[in-house]
N, C-alpha and C. Protein backbone atom coordinates (compact mmCIF):
# COMPACT_ATOMS: atom_id res chain seq x y z
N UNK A 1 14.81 -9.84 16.76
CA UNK A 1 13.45 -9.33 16.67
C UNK A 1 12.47 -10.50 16.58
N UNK A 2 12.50 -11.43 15.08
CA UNK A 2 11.87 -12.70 15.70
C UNK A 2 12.48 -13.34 14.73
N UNK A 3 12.35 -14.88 14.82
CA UNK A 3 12.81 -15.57 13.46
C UNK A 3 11.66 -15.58 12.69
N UNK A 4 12.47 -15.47 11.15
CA UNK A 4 11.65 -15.58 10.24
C UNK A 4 12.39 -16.53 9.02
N UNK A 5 11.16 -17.54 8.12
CA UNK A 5 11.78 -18.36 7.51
C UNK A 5 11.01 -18.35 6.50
N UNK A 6 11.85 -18.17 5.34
CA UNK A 6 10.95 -17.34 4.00
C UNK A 6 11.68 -18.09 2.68
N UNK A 7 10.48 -18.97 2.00
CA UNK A 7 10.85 -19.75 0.97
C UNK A 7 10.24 -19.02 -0.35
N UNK A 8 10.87 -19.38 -1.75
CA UNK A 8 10.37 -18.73 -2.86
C UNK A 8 9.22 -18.89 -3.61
N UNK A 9 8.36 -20.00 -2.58
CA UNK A 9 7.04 -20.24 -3.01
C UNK A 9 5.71 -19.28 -2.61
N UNK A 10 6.37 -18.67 -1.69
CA UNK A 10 6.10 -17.04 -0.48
C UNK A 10 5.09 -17.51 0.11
N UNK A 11 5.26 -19.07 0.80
CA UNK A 11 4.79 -19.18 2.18
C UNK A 11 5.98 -18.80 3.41
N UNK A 12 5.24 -18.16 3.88
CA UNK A 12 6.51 -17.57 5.12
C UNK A 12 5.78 -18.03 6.68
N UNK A 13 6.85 -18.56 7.24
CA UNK A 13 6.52 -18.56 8.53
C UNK A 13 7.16 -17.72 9.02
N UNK A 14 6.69 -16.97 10.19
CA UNK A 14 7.65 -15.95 11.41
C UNK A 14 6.74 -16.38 12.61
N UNK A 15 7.34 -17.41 13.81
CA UNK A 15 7.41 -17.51 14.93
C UNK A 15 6.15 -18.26 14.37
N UNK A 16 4.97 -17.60 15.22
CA UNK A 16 3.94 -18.97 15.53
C UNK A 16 2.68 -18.19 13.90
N UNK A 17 2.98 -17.62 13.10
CA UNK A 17 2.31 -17.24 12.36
C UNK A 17 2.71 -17.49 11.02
N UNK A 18 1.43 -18.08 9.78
CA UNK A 18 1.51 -18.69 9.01
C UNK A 18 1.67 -17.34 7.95
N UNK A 19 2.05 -17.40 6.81
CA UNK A 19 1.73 -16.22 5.80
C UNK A 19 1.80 -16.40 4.25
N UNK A 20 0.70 -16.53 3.78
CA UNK A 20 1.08 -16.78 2.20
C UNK A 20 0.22 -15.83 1.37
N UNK A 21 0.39 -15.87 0.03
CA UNK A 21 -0.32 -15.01 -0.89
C UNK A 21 -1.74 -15.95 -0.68
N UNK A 22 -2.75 -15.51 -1.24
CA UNK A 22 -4.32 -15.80 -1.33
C UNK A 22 -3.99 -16.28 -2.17
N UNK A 23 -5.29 -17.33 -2.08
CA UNK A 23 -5.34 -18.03 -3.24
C UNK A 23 -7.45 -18.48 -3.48
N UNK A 24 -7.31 -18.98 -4.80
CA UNK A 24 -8.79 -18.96 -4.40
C UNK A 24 -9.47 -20.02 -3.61
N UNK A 25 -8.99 -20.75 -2.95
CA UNK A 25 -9.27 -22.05 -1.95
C UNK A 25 -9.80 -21.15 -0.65
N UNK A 26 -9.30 -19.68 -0.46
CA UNK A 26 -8.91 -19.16 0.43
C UNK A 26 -11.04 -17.96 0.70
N UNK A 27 -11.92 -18.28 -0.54
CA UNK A 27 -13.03 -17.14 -0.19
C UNK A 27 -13.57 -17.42 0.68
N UNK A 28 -14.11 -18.47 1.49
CA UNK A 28 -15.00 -18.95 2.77
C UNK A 28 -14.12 -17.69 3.74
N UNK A 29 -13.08 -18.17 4.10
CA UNK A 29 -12.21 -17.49 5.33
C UNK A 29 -11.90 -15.82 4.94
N UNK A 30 -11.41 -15.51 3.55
CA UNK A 30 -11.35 -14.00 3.70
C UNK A 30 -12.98 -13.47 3.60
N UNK A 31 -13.75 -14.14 2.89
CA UNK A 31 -15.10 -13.31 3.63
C UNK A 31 -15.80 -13.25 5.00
N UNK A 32 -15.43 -14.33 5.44
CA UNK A 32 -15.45 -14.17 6.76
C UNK A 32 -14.95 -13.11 8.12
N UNK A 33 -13.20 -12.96 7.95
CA UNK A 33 -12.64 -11.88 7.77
C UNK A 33 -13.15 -11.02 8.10
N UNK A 34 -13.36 -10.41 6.97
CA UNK A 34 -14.11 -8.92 6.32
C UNK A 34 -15.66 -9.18 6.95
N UNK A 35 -16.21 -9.95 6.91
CA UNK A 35 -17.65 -10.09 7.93
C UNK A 35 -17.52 -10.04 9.28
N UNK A 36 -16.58 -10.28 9.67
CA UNK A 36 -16.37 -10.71 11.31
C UNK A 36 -16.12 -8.97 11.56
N UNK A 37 -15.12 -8.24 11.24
CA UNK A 37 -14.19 -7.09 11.50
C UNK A 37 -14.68 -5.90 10.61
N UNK A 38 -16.37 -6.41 9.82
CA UNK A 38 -16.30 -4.97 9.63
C UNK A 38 -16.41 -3.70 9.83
N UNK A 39 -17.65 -3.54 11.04
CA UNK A 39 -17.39 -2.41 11.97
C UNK A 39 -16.05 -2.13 12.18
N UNK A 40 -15.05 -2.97 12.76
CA UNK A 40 -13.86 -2.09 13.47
C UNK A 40 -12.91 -1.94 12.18
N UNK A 41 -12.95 -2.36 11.20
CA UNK A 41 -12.40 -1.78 9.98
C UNK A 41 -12.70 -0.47 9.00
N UNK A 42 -13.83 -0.61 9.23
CA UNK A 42 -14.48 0.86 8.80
C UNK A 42 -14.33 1.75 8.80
N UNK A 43 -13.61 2.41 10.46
CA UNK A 43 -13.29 3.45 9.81
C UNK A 43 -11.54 3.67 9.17
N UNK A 44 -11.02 2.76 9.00
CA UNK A 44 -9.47 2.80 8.13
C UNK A 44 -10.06 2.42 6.87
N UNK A 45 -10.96 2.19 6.57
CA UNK A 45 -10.81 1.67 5.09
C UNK A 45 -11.67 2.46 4.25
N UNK A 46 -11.71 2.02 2.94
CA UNK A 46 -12.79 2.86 2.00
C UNK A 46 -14.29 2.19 1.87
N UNK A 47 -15.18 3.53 1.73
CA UNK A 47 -16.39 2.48 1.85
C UNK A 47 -16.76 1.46 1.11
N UNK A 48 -17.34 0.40 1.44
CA UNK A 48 -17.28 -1.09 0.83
C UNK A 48 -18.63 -1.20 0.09
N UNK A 49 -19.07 -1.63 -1.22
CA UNK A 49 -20.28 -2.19 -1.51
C UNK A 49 -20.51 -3.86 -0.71
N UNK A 50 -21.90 -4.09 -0.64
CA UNK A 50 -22.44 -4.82 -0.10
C UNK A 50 -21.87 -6.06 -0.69
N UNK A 51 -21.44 -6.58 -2.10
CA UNK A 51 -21.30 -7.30 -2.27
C UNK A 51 -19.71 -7.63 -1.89
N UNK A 52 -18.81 -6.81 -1.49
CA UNK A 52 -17.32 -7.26 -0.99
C UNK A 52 -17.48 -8.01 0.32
N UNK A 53 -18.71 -7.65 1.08
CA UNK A 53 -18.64 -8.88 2.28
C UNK A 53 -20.02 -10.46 1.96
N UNK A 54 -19.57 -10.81 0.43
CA UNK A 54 -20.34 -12.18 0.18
C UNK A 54 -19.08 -12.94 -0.38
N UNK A 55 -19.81 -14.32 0.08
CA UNK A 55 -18.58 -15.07 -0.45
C UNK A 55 -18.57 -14.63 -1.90
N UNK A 56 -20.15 -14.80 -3.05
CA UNK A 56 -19.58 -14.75 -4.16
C UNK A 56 -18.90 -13.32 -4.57
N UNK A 57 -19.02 -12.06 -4.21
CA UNK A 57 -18.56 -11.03 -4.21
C UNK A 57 -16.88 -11.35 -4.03
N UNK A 58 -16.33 -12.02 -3.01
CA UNK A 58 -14.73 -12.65 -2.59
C UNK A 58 -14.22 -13.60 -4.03
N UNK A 59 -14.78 -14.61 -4.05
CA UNK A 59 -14.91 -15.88 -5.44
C UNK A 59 -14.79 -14.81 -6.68
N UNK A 60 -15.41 -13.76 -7.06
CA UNK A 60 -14.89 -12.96 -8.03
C UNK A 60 -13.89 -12.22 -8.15
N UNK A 61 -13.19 -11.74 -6.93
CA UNK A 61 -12.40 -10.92 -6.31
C UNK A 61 -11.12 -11.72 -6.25
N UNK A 62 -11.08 -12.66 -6.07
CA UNK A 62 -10.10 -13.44 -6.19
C UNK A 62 -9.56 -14.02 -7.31
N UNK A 63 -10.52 -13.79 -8.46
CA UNK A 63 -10.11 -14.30 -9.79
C UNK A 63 -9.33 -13.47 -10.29
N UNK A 64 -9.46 -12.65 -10.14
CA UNK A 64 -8.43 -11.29 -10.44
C UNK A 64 -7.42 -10.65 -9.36
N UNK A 65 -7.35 -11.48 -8.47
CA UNK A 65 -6.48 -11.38 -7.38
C UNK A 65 -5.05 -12.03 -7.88
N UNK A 66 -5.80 -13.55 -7.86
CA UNK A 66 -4.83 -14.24 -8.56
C UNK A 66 -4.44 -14.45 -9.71
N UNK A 67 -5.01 -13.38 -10.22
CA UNK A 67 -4.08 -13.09 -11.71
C UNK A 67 -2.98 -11.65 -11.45
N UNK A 68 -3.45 -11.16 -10.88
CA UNK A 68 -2.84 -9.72 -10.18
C UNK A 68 -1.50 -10.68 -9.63
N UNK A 69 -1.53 -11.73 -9.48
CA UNK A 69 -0.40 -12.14 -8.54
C UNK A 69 0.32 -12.83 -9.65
N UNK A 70 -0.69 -13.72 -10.35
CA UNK A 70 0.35 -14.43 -11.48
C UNK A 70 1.27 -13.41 -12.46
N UNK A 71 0.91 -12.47 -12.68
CA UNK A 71 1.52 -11.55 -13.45
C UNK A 71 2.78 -10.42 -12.73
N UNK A 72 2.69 -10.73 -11.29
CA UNK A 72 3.44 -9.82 -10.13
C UNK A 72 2.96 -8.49 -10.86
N UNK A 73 1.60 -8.28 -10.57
CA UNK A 73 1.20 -6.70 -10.52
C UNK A 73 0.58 -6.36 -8.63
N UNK A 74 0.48 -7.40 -7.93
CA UNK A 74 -0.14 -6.98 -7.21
C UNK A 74 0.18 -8.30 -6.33
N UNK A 75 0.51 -8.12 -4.40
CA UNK A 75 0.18 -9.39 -3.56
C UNK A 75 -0.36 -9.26 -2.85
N UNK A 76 -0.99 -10.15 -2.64
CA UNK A 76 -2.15 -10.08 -1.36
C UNK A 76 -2.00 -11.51 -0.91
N UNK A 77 -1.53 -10.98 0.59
CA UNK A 77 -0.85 -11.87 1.76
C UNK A 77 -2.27 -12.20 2.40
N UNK A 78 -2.29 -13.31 3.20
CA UNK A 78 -3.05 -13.83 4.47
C UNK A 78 -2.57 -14.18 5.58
N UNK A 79 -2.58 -13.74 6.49
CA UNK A 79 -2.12 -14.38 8.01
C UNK A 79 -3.32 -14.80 8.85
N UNK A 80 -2.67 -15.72 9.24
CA UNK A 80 -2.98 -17.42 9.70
C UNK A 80 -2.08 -17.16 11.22
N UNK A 81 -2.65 -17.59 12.49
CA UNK A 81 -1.81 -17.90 13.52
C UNK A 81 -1.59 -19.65 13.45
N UNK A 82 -0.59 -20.19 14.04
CA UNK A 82 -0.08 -21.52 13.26
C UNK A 82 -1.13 -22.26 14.42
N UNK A 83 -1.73 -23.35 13.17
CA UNK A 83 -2.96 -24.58 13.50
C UNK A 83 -4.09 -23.86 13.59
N UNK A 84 -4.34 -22.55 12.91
CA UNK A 84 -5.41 -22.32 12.48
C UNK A 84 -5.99 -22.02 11.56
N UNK A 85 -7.08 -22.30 10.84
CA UNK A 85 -7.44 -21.70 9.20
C UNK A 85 -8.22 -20.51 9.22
N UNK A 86 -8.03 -19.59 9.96
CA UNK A 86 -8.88 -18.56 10.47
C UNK A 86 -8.08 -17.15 10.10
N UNK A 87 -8.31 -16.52 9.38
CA UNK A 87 -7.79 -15.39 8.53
C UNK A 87 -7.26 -14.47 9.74
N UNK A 88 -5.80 -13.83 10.23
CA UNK A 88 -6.17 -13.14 11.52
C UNK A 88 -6.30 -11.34 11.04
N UNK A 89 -5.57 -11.30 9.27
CA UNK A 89 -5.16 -10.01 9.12
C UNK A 89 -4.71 -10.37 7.48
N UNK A 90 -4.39 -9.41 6.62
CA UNK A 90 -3.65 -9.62 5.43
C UNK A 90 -2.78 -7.95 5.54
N UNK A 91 -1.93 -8.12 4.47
CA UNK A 91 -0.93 -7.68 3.60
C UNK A 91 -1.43 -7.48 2.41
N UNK A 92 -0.79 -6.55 1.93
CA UNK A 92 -1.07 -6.49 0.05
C UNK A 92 -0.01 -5.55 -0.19
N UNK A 93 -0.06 -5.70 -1.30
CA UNK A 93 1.03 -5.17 -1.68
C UNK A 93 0.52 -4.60 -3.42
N UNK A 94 -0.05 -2.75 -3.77
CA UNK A 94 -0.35 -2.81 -4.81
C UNK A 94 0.70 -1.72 -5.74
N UNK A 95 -0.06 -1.09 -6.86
CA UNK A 95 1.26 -0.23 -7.30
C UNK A 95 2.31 -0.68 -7.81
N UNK A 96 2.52 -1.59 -8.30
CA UNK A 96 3.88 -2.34 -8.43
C UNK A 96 4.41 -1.50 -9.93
N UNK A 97 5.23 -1.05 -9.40
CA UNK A 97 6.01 -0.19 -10.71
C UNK A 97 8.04 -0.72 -10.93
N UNK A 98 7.94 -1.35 -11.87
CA UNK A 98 9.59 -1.42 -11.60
C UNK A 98 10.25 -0.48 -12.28
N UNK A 99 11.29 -0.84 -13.65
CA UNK A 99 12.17 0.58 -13.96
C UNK A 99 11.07 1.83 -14.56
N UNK A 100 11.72 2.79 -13.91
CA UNK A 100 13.02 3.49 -12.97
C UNK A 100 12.61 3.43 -11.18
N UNK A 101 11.16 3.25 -11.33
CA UNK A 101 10.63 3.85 -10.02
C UNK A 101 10.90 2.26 -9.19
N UNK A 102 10.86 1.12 -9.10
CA UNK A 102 11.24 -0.06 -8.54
C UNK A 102 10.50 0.39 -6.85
N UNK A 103 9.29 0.39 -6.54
CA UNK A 103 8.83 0.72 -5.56
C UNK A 103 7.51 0.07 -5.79
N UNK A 104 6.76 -0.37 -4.50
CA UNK A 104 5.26 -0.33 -4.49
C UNK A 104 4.89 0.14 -3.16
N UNK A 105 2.94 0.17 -3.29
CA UNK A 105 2.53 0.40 -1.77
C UNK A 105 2.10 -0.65 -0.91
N UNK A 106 2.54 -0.53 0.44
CA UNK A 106 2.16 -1.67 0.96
C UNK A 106 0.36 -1.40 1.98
N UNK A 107 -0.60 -1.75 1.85
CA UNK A 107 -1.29 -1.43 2.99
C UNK A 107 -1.76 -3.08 3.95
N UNK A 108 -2.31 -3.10 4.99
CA UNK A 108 -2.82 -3.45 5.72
C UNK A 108 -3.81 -3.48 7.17
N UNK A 109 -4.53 -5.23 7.43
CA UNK A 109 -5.53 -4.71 8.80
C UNK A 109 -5.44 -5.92 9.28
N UNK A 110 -5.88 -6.06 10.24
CA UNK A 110 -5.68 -6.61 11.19
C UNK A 110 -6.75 -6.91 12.27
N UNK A 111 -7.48 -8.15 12.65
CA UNK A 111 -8.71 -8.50 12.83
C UNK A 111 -8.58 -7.64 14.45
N UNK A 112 -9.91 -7.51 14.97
CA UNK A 112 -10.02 -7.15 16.23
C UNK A 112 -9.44 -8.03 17.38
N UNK A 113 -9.69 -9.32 17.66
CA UNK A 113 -9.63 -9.93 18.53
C UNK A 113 -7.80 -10.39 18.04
N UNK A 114 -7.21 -9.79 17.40
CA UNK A 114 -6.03 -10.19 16.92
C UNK A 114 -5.03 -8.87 17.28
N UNK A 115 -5.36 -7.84 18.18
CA UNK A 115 -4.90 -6.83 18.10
C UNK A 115 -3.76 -6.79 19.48
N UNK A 116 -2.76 -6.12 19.12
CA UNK A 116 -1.77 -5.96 20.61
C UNK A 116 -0.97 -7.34 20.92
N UNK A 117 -0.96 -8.20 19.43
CA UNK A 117 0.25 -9.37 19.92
C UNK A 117 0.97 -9.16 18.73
N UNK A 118 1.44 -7.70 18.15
CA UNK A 118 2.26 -8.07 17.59
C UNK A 118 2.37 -8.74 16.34
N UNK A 119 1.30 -9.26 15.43
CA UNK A 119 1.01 -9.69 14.17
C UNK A 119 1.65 -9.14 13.13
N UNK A 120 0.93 -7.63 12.99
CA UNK A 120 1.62 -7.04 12.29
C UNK A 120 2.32 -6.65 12.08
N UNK A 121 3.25 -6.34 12.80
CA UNK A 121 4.51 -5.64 12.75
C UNK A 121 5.67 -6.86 12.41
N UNK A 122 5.11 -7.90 12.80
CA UNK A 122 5.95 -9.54 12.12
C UNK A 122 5.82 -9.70 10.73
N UNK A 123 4.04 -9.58 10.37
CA UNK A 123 3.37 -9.82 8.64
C UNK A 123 4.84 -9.09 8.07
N UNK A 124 4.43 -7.35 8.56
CA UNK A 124 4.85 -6.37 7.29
C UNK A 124 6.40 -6.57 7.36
N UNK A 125 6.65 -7.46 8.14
CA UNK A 125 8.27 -7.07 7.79
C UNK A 125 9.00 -8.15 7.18
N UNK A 126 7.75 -9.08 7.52
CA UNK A 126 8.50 -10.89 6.67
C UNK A 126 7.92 -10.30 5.10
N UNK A 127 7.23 -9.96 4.96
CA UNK A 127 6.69 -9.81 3.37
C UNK A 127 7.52 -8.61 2.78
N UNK A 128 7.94 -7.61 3.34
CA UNK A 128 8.45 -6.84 2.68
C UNK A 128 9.85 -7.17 2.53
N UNK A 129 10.89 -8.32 3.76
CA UNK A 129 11.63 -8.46 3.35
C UNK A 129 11.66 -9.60 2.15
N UNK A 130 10.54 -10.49 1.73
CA UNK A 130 10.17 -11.05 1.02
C UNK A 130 10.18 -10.47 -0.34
N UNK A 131 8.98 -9.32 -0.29
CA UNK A 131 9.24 -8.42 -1.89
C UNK A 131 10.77 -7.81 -2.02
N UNK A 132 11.62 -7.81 -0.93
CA UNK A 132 12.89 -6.86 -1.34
C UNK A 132 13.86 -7.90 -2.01
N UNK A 133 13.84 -9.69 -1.10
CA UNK A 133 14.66 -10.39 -1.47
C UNK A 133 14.19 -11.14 -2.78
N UNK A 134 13.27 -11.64 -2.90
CA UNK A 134 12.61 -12.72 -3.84
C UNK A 134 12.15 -11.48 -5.40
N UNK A 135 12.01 -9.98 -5.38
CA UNK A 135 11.61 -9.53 -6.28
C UNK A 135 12.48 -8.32 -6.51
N UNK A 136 13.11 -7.36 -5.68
CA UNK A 136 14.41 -6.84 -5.69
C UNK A 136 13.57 -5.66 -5.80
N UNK A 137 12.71 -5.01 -5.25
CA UNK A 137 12.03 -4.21 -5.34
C UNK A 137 13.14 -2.90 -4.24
N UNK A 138 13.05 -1.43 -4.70
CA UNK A 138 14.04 -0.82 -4.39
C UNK A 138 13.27 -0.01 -3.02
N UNK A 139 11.91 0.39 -3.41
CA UNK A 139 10.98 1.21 -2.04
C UNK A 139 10.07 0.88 -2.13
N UNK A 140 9.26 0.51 -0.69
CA UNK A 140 7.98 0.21 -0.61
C UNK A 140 7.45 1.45 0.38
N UNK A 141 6.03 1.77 0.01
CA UNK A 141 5.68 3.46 0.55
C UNK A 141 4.27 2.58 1.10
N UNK A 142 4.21 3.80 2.54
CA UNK A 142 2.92 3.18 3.15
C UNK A 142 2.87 4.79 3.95
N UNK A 143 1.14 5.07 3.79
CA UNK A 143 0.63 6.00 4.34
C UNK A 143 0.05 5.33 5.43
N UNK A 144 -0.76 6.47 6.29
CA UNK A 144 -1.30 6.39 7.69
C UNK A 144 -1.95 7.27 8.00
N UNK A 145 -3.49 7.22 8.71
CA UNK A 145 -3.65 8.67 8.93
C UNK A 145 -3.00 8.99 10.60
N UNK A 146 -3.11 10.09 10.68
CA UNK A 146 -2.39 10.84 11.60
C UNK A 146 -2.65 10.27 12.45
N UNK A 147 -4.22 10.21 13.32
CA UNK A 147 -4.68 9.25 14.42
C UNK A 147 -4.99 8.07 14.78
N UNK A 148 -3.89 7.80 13.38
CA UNK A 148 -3.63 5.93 13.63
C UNK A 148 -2.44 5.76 14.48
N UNK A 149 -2.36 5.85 15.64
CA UNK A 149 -1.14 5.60 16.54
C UNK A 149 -0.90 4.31 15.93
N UNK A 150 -1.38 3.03 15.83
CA UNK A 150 -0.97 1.53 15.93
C UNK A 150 -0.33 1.46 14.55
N UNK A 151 -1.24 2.34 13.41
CA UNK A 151 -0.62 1.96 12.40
C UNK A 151 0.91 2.58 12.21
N UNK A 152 1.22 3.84 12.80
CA UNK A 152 2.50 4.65 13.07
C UNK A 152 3.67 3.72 14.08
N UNK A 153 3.16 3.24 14.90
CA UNK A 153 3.89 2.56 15.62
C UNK A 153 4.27 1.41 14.95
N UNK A 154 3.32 0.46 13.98
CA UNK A 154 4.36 -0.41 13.12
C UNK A 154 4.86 -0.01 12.42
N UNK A 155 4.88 0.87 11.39
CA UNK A 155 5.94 1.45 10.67
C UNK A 155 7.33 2.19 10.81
N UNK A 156 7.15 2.63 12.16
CA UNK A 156 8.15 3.04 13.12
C UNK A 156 9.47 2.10 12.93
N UNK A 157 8.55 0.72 14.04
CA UNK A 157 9.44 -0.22 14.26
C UNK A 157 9.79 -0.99 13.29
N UNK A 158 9.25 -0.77 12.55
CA UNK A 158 10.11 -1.85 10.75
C UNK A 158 11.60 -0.43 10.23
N UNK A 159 11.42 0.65 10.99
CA UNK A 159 12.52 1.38 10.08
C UNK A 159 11.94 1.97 8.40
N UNK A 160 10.58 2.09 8.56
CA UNK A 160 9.75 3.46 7.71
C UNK A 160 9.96 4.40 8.04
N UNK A 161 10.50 5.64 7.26
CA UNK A 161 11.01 6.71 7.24
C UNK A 161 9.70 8.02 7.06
N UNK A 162 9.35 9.01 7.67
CA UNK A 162 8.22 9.46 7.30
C UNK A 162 9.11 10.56 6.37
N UNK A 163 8.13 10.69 5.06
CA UNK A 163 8.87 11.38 3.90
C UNK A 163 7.76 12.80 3.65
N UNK A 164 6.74 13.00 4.21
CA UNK A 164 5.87 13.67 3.88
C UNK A 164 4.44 13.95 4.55
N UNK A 165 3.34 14.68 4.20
CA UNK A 165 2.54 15.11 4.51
C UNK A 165 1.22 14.92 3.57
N UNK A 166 0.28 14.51 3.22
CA UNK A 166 -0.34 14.63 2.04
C UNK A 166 -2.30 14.86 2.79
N UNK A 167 -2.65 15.90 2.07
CA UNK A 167 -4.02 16.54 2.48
C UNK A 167 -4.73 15.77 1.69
N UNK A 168 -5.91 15.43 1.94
CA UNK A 168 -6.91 15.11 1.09
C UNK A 168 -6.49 13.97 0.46
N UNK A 169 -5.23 12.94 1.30
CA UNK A 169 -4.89 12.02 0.44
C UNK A 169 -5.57 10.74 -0.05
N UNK A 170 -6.25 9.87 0.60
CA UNK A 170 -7.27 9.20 0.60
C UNK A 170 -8.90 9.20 0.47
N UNK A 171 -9.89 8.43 -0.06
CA UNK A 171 -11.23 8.39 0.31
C UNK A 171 -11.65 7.58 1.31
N UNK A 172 -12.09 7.72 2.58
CA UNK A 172 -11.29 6.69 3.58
C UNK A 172 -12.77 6.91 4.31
N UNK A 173 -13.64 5.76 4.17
CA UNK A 173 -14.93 5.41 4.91
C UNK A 173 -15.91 6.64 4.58
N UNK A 174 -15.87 7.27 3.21
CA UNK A 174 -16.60 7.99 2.81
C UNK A 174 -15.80 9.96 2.99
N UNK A 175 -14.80 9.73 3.63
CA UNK A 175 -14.49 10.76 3.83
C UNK A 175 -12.69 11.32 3.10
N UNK A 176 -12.55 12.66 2.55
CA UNK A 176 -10.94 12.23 2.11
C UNK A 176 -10.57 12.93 3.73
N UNK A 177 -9.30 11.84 3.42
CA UNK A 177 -8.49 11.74 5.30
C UNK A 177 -7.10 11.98 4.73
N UNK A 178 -6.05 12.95 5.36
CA UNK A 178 -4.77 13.43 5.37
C UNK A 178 -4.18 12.12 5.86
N UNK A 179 -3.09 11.79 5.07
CA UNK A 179 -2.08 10.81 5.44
C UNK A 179 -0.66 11.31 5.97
N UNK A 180 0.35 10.66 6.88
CA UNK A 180 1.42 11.01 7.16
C UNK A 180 2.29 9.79 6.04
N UNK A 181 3.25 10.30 4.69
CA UNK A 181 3.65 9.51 4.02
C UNK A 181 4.58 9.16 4.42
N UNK A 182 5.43 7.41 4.41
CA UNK A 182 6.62 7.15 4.94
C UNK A 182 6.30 5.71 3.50
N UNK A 183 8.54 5.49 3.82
CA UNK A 183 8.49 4.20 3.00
C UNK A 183 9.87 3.44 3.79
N UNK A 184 10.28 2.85 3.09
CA UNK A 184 11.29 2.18 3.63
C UNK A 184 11.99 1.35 2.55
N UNK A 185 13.84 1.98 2.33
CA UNK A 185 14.31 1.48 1.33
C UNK A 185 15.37 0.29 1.65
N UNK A 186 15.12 -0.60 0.41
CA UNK A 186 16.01 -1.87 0.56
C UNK A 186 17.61 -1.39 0.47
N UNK A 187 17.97 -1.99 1.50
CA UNK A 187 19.71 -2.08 1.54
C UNK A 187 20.56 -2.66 0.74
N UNK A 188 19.72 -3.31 0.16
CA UNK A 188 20.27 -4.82 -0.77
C UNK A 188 20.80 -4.73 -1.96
N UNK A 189 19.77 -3.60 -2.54
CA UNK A 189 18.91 -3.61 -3.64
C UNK A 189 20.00 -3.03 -5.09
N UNK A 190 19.73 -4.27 -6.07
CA UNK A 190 20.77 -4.58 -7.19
C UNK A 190 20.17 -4.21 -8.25
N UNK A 191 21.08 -3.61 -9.14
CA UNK A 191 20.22 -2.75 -10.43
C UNK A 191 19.93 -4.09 -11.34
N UNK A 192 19.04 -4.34 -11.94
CA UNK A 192 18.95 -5.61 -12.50
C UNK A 192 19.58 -5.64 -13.70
């Protein structure tokens, strides 16, 4: 499928794409991001206050990002295409529940001009095999709405299982939007 090479510091490379958790070095480029793509993000996401697309709005956001991370309650990935510092998409990873439930949710997006090579479907599968190997996490669950073909089609091809139906599941650009629920369980996975 592709190579992927995944160290316990959770910088990951897969093929020509860079991937690590955020960090706060990182607010110039994820507000940018989120400035560049917010029209075509809009309508997958929830509606945004004005201050999530300023840097200092990001610079605060990140202080508690990276504590969300120091504590493994929460990751939030960045992808990078390799020799560039240019944000193309992230990962996150929130929900983090271990015994009994040992599962979290994964969501993600993916910039416009970054669309149809395949990014994501590389991100979500180096990071999740990342949270399965490096944290032993047992299910990771990811919704979709129905007329997200792209987002259905990566979850497909990672081997996400659709488990459900859920109405009114989200607040999603001002509106609640029905999700199709799926997750995908580790093979690995050791009772600690």
């Amino acid at each position: 499928m592709f190579n992927s090479i995944i160290n316990r510091s959770s910088n990951l490379a897969v093929d020509d794409l860079k991937i690590r958790l955020i960090a706060n070095k990182d607010a110039e480029q994820i507000t940018a991001y989120y400035q560049k793509n917010r029209a075509y993000l809009q309508p997958w996401e929830p509606l945004r206050e004005e201050h999530f697309y300023t840097l200092a709005g990001w610079e605060k956001r990140l202080i508690q990002l990276t504590e969300l991370q120091k504590h493994h309650l929460a990751y939030y990935f960045v992808i990078f295409k390799a020799g560039s510092d240019e944000i193309c998409g992230v990962v996150n990873f929130s929900n983090l529940v271990k015994h009994p439930f040992h599962a979290c949710h994964v969501g993600y997006s993916l910039g416009e001009h970054y669309q149809g090579q395949g990014i994501m479907r590389r991100a979500v599968a180096a990071t999740v095999q990342w949270l399965f190997e490096e944290h032993n996490f047992h299910r990771v669950i990811a919704g979709y709405m129905p007329r997200n073909a792209k987002s259905e089609k990566v979850l497909e091809s990672l081997g996400f299982e659709k488990e459900g139906y859920a109405k009114d599941y989200l607040l999603i650009n001002g509106k609640w939007e029905d999700h199709v629920l799926t997750s995908k369980i580790n093979p690995n996975w050791q009772t600690p």
